[in-house]
C-alpha atoms as a PDB file:
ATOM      1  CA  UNK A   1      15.039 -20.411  61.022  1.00  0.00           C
ATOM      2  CA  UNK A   2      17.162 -19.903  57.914  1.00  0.00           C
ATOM      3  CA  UNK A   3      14.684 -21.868  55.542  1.00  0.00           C
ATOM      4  CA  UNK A   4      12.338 -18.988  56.211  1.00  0.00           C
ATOM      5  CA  UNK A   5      14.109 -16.045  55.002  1.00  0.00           C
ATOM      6  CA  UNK A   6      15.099 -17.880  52.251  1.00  0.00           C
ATOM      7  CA  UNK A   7      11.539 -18.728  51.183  1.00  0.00           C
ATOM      8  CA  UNK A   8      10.804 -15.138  51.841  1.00  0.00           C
ATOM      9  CA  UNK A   9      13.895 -14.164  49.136  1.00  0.00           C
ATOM     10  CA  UNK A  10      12.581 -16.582  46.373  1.00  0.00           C
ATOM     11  CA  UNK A  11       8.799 -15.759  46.921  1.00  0.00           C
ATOM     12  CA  UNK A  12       9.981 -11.915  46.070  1.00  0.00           C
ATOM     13  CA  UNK A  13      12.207 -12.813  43.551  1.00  0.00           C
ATOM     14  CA  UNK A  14       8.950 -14.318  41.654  1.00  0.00           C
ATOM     15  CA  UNK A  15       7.031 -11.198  42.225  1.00  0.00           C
ATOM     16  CA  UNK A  16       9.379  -8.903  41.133  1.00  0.00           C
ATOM     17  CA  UNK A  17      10.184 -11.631  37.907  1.00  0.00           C
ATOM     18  CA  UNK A  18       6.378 -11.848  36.783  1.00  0.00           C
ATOM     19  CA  UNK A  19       5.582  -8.146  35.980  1.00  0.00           C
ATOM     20  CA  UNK A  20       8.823  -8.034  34.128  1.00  0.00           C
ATOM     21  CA  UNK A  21       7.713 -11.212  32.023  1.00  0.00           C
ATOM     22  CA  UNK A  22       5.052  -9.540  31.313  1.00  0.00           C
ATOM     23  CA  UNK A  23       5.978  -6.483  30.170  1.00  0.00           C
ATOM     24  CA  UNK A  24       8.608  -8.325  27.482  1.00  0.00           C
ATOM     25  CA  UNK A  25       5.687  -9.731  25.567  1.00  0.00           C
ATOM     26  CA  UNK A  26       3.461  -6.945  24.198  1.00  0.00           C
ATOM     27  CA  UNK A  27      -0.288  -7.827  23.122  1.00  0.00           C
ATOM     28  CA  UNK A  28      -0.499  -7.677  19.600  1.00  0.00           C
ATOM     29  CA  UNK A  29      -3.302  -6.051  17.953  1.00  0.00           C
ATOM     30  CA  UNK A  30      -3.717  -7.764  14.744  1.00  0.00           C
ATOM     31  CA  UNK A  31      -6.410  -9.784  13.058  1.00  0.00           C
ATOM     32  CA  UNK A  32      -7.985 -10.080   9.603  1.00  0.00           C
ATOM     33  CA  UNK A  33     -10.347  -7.133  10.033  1.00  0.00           C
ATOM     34  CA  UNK A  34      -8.202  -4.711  11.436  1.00  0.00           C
ATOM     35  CA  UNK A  35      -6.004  -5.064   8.523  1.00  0.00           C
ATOM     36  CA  UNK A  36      -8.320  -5.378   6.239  1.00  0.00           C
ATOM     37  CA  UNK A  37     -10.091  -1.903   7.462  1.00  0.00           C
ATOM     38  CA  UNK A  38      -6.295  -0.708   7.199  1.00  0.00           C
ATOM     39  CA  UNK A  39      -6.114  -2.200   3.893  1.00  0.00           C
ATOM     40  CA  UNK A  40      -9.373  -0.170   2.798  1.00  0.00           C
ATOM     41  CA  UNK A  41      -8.193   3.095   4.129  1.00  0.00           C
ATOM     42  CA  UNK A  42      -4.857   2.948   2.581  1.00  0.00           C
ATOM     43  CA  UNK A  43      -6.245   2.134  -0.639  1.00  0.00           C
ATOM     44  CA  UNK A  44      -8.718   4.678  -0.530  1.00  0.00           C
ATOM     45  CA  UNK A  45      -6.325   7.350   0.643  1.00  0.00           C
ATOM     46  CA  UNK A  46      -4.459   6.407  -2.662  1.00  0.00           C
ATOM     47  CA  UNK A  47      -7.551   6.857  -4.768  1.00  0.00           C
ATOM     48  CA  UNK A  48      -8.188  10.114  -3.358  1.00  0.00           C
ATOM     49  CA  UNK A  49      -4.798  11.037  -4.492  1.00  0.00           C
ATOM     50  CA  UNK A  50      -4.587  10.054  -7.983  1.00  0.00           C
ATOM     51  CA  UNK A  51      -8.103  12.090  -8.586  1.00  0.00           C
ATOM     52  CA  UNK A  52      -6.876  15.273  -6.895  1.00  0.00           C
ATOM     53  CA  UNK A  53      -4.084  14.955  -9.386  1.00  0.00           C
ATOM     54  CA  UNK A  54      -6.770  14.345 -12.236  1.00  0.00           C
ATOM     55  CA  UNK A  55      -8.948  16.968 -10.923  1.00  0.00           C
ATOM     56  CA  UNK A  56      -7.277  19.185  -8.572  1.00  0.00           C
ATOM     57  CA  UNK A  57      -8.338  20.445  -5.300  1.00  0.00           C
ATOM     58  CA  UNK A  58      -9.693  23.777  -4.820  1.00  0.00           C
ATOM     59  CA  UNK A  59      -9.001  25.864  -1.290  1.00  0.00           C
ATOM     60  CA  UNK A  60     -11.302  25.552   1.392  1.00  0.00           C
ATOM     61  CA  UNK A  61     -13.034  28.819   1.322  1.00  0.00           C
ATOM     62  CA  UNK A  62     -13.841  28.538  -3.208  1.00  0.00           C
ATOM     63  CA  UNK A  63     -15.104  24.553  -1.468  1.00  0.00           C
ATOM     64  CA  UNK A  64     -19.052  24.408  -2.679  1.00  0.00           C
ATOM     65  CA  UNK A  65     -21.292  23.626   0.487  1.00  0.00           C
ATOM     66  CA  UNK A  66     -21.516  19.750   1.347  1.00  0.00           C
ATOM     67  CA  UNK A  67     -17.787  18.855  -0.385  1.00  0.00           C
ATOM     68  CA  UNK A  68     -16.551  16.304   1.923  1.00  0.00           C
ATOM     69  CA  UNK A  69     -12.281  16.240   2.270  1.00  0.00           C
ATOM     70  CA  UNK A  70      -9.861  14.575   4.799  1.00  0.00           C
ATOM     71  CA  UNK A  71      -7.251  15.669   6.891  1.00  0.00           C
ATOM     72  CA  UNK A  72      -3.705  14.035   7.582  1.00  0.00           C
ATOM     73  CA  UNK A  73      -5.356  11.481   9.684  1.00  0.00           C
ATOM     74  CA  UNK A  74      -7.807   9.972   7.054  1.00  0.00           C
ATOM     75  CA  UNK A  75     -10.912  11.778   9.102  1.00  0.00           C
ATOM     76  CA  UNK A  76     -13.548  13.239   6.925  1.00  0.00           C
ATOM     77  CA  UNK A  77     -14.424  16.559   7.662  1.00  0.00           C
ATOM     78  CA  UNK A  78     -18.089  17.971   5.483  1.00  0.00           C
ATOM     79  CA  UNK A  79     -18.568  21.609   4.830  1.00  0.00           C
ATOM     80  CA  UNK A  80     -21.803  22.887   6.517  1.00  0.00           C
ATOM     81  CA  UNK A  81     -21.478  26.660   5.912  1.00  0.00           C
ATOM     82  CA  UNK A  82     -19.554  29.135   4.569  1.00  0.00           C
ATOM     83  CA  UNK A  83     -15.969  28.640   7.032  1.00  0.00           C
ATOM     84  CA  UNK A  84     -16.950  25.785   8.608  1.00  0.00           C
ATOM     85  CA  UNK A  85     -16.089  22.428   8.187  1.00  0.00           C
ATOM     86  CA  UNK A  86     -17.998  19.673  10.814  1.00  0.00           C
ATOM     87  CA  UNK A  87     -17.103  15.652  11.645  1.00  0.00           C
ATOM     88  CA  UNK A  88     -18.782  13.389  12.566  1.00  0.00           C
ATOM     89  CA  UNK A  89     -16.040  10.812  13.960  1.00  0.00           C
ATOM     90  CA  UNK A  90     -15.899   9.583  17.080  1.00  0.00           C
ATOM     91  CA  UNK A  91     -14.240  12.495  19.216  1.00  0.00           C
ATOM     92  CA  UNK A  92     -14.818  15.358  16.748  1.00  0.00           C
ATOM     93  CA  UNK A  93     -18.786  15.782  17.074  1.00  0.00           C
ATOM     94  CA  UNK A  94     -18.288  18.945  18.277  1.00  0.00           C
ATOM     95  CA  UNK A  95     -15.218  20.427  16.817  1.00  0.00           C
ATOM     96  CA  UNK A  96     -15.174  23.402  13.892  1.00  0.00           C
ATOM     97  CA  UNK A  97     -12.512  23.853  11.813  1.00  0.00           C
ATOM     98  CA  UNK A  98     -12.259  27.362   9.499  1.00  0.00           C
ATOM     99  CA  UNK A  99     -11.464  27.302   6.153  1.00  0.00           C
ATOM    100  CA  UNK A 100      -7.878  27.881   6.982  1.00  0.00           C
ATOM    101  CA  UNK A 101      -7.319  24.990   9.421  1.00  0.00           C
ATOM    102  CA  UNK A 102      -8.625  23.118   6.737  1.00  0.00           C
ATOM    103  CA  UNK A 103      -5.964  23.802   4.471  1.00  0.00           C
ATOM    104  CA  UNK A 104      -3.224  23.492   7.461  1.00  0.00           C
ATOM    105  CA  UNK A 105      -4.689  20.119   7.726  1.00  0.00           C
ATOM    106  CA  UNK A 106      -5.682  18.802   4.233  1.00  0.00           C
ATOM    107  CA  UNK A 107      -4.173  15.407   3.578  1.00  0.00           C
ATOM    108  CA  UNK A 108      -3.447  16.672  -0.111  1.00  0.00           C
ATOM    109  CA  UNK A 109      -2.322  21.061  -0.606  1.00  0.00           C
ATOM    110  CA  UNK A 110      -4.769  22.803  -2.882  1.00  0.00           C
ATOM    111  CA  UNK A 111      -3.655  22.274  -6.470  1.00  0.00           C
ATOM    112  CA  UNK A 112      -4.799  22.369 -10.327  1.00  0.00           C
ATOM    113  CA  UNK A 113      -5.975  19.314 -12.027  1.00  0.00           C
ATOM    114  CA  UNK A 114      -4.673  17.801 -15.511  1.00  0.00           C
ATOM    115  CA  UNK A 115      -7.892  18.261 -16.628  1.00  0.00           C
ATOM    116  CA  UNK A 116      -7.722  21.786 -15.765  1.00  0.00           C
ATOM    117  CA  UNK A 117      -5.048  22.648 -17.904  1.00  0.00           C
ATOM    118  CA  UNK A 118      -6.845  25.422 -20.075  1.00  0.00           C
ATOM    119  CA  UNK A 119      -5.403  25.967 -24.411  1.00  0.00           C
ATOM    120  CA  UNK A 120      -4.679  22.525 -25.161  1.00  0.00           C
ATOM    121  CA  UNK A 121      -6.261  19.951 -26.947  1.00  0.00           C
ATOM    122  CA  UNK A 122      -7.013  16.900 -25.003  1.00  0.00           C
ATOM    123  CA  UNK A 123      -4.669  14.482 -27.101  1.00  0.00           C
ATOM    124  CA  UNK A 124      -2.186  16.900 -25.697  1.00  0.00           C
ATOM    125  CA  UNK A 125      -3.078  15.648 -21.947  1.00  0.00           C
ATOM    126  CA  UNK A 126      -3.227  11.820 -22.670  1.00  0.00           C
ATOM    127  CA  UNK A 127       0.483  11.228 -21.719  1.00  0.00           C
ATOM    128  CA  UNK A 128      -0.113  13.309 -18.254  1.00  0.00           C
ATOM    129  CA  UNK A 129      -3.233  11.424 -17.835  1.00  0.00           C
ATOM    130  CA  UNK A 130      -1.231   7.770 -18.532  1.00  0.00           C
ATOM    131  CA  UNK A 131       0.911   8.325 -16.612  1.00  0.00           C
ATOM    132  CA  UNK A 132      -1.044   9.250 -13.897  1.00  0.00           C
ATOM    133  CA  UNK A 133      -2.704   6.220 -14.038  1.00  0.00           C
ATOM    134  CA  UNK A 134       0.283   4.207 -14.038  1.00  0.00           C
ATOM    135  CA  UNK A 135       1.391   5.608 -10.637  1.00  0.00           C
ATOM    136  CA  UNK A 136      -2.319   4.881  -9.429  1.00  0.00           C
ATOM    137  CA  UNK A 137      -0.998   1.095 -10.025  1.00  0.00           C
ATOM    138  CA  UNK A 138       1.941   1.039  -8.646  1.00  0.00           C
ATOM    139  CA  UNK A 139       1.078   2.648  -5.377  1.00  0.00           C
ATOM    140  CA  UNK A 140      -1.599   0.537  -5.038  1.00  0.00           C
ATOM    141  CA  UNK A 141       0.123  -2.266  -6.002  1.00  0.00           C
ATOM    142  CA  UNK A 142       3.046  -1.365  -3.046  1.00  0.00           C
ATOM    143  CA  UNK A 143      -0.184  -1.458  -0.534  1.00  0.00           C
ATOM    144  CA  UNK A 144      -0.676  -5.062  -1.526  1.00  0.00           C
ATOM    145  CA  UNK A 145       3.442  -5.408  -1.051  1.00  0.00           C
ATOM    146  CA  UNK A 146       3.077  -4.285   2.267  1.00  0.00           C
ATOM    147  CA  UNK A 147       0.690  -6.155   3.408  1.00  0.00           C
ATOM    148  CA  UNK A 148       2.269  -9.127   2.366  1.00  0.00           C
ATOM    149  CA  UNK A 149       5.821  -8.032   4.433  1.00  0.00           C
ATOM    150  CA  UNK A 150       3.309  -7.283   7.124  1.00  0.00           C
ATOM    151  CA  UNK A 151       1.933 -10.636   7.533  1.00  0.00           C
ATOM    152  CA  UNK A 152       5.540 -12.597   8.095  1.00  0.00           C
ATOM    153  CA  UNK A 153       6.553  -9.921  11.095  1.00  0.00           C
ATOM    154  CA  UNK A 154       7.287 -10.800  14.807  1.00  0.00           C
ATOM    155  CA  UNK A 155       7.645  -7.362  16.221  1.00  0.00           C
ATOM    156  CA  UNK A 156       4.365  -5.626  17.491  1.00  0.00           C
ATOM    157  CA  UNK A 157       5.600  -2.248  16.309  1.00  0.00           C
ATOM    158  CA  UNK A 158       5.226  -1.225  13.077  1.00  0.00           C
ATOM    159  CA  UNK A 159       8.771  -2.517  10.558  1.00  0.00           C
ATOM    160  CA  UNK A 160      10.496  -0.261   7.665  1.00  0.00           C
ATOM    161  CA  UNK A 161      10.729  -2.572   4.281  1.00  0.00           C
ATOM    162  CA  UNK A 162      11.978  -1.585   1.106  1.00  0.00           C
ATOM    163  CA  UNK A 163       8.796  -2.229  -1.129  1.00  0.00           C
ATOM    164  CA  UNK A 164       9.856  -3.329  -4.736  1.00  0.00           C
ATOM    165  CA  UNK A 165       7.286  -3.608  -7.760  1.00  0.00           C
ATOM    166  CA  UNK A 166       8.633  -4.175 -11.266  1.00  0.00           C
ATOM    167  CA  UNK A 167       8.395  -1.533 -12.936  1.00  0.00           C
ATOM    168  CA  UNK A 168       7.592   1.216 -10.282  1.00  0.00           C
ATOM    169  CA  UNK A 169      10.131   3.169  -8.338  1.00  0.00           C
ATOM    170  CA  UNK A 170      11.465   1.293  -5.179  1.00  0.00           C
ATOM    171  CA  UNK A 171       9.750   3.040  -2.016  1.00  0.00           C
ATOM    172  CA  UNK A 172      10.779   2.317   1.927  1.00  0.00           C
ATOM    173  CA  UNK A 173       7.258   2.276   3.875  1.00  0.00           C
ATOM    174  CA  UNK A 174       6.461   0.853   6.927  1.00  0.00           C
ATOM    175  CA  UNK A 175       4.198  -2.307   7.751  1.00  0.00           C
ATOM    176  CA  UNK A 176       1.274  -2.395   9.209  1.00  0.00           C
ATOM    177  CA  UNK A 177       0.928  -3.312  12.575  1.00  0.00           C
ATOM    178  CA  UNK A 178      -2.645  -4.225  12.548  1.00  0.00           C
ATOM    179  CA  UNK A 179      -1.769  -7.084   9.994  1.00  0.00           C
ATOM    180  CA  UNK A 180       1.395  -8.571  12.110  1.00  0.00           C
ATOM    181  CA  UNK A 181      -0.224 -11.825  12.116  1.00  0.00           C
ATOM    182  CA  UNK A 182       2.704 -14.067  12.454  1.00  0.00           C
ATOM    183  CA  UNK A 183       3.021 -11.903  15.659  1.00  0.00           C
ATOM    184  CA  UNK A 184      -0.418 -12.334  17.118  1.00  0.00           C
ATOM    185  CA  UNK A 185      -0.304 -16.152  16.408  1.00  0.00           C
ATOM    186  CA  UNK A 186      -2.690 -16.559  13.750  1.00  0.00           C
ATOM    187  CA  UNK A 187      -3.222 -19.275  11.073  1.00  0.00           C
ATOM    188  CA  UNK A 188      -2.150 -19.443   7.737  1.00  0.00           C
ATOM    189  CA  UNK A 189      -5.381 -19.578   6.383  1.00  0.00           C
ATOM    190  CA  UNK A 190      -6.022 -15.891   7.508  1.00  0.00           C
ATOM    191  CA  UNK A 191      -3.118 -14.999   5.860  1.00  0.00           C
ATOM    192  CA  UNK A 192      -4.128 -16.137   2.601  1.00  0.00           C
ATOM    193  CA  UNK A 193      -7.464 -14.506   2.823  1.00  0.00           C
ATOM    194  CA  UNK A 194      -6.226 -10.831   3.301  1.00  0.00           C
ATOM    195  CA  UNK A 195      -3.647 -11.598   0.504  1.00  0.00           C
ATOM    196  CA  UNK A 196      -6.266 -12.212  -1.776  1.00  0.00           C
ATOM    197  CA  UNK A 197      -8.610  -9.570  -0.115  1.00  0.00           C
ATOM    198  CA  UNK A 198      -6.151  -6.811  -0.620  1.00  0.00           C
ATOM    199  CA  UNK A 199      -5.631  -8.053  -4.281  1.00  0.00           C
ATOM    200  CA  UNK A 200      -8.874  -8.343  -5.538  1.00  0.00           C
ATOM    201  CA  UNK A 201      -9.978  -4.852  -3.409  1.00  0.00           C
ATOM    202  CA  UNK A 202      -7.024  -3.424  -5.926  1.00  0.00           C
ATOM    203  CA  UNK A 203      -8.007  -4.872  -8.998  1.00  0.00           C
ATOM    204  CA  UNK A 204     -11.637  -3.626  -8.773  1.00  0.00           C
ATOM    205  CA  UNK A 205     -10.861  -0.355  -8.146  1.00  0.00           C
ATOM    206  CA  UNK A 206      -8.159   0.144 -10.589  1.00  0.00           C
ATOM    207  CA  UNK A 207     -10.314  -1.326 -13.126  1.00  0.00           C
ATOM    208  CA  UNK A 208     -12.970   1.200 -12.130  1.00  0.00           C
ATOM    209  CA  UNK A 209     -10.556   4.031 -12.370  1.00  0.00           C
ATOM    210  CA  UNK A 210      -9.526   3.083 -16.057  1.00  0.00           C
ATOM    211  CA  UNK A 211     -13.431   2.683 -17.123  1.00  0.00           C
ATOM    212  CA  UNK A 212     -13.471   6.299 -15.497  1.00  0.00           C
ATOM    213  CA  UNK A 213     -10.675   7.551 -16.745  1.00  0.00           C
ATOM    214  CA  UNK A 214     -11.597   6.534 -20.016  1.00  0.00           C
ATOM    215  CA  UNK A 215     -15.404   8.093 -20.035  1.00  0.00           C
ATOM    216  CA  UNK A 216     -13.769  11.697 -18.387  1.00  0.00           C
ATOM    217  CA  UNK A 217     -11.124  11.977 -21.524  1.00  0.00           C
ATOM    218  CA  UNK A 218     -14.201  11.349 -23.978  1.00  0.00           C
ATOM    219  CA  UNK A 219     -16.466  14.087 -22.371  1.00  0.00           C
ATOM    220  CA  UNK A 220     -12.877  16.716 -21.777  1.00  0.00           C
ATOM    221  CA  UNK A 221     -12.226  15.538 -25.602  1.00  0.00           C
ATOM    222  CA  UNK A 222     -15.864  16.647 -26.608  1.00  0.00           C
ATOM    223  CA  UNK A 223     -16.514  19.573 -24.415  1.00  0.00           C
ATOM    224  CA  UNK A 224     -12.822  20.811 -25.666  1.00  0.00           C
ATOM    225  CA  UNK A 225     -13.655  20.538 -29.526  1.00  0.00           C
ATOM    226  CA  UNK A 226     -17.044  22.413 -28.204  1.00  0.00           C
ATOM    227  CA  UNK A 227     -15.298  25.301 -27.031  1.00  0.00           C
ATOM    228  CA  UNK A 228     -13.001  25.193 -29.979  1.00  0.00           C
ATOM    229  CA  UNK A 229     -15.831  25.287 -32.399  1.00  0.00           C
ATOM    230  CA  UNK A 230     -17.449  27.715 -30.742  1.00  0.00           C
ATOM    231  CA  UNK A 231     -14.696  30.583 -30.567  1.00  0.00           C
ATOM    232  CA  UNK A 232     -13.913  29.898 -34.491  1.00  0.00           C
ATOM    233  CA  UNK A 233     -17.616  30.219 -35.602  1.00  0.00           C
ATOM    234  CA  UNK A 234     -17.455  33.591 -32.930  1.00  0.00           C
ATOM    235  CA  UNK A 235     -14.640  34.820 -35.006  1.00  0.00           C
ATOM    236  CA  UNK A 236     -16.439  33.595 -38.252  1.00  0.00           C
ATOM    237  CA  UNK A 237     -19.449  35.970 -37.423  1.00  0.00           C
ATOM    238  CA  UNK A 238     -17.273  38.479 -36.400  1.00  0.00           C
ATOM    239  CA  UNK A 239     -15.678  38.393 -39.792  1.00  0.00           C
ATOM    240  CA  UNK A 240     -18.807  38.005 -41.460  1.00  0.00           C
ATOM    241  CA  UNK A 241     -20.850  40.455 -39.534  1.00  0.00           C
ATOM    242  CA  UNK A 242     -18.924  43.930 -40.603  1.00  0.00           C
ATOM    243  CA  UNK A 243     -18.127  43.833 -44.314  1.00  0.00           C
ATOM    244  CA  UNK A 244     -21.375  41.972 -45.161  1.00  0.00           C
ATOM    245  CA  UNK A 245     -23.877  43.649 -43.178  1.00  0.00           C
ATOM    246  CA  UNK A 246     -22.579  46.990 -44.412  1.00  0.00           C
ATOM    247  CA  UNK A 247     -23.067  45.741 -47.852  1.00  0.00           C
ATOM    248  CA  UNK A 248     -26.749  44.339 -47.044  1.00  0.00           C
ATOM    249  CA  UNK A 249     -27.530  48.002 -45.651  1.00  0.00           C
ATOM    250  CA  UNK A 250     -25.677  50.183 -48.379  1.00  0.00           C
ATOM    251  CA  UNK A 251     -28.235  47.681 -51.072  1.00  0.00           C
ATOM    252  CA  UNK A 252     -31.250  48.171 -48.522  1.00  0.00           C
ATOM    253  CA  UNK A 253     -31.010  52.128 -48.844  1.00  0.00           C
ATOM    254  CA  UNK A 254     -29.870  52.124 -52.501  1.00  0.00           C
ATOM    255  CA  UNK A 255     -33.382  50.398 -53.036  1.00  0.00           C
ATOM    256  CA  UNK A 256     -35.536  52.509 -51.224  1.00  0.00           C
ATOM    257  CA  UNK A 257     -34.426  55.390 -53.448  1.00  0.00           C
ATOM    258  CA  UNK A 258     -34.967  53.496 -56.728  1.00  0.00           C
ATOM    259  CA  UNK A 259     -38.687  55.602 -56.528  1.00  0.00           C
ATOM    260  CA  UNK A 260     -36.978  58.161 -57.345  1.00  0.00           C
ATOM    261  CA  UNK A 261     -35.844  57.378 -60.870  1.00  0.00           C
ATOM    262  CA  UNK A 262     -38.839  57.938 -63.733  1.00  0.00           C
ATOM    263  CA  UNK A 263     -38.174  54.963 -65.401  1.00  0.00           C
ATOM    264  CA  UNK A 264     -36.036  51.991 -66.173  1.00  0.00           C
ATOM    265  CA  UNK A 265     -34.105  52.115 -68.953  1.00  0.00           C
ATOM    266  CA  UNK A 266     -35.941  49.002 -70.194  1.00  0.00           C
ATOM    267  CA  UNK A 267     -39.099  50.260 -69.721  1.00  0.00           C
ATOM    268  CA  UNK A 268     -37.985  53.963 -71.062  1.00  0.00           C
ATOM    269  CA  UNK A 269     -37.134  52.096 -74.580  1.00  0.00           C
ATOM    270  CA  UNK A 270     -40.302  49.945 -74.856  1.00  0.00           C
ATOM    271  CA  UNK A 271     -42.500  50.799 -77.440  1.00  0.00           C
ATOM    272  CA  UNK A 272     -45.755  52.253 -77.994  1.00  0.00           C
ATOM    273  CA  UNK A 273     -48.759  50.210 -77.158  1.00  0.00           C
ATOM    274  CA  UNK A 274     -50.807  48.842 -79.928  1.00  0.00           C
ATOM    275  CA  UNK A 275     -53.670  50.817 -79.811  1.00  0.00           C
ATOM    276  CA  UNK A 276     -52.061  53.906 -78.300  1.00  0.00           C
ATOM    277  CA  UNK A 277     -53.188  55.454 -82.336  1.00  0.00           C
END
């Protein structure tokens, strides 16, 4: 009789105990293309940013129709008519946003380009524009960073690391959880392979930037010396309009009353004809 009870203590001692064990190991979500869509998204978020700052980013409302932006979340939101901005991700087919939500929830605030910088020459832009590249490297070269910290970490829930890169300013950012592989149990070999993905992802698009880069400062150079041509041969023509024209005119009318003089004096002192006797 008092083997029972006691079998009846330790069978809801185990019940109790397995829900708890459990709950103290967390599924991990992470695999090589979740964190390679992360990687993608985090990159591109970056590339977004460094052309805003090359460009700038008008306000929603002066927006031409079809411009396509993202808000805070990375969702892209498309302007279909004048105030309205449409999505087409999951969950938002049927939301509108006005022009003024969209600025609330821009992932970048409306701002002025280097290349909009107006009474300059362009050589006097190329250490803006440098520059600007040169962040556009390191930050994408701290996205790499991460995802290298992110691949070594045991927790499930997302880790703040102190992300150095020679030459760059030291940033704290946190992993991502979606590439916590050591976490979900995976092999080496899939570590290696978003290494190298997230690398060579960089590298391209980097390289593209500078080759675009490169191309935009040769038109701004020519379209500049365009515009500067143009306003001195404007003032030329001003200057040579006025005192010239007035010259050309005051000649014009002085020869149209040349009829009225009998003769030039050349022609007044000629002689005689022959056989005028």
């Amino acid at each position: 009789m008092i083997r029972r009870p006691l079998l009846l203590w330790l069978l809801t001692l185990l019940l109790f105990a397995l829900p708890a064990v459990g709950l103290s190991e967390p599924v991990v979500d992470a695999d090589v293309a979740l964190c390679r869509a992360l990687v993608e998204k985090t990159l591109s978020k970056e590339q977004r940013l460094y052309r805003s700052v090359l460009f700038g980013q008008k306000k929603a409302k002066d927006a031409p129709l079809n411009e396509v932006r993202f808000d805070a979340d990375g969702i892209p939101w498309i302007k279909e008519k004048e105030d309205i901005w449409r999505s087409v991700s999951p969950g938002y087919e049927d939301t509108e946003w006005s022009d003024t939500q969209m600025n609330d929830q821009s992932e970048f605030p409306a701002r002025k380009g280097i290349f909009e910088t107006r009474r300059v020459s362009t050589s006097d832009l190329v250490p803006y524009l440098t520059q600007t590249y040169r962040a556009l490297k390191c930050r994408s070269t701290i996205v790499c960073k991460i995802v290298e910290n992110s691949l070594g970490q045991e927790s499930a829930e997302p880790q703040e690391v102190t992300v150095t890169v020679p030459g760059c300013i030291e940033e704290k950012r946190k992993t991502f959880p979606g590439c916590h592989l050591l976490a979900a149990e995976r092999s080496k070999v899939e570590e290696a392979d978003l290494l190298t993905y997230c690398r060579l992802v960089r590298d391209g698009m980097v390289e593209r930037e500078k080759d675009l880069l490169k191309m935009t400062t040769e038109y701004d150079a020519s379209y500049r010396s365009l515009l500067q041509l143009s306003g001195q041969m404007d003032a030329f023509l001003q200057e040579f309009r006025w005192p010239l024209m007035n010259s050309l005119r005051k000649t014009a009318e002085l020869v149209g009353t040349l009829y009225r003089i009998p003769c030039f004096i050349a022609s007044c002192d000629e002689a005689p004809p022959v056989n005028a006797e």
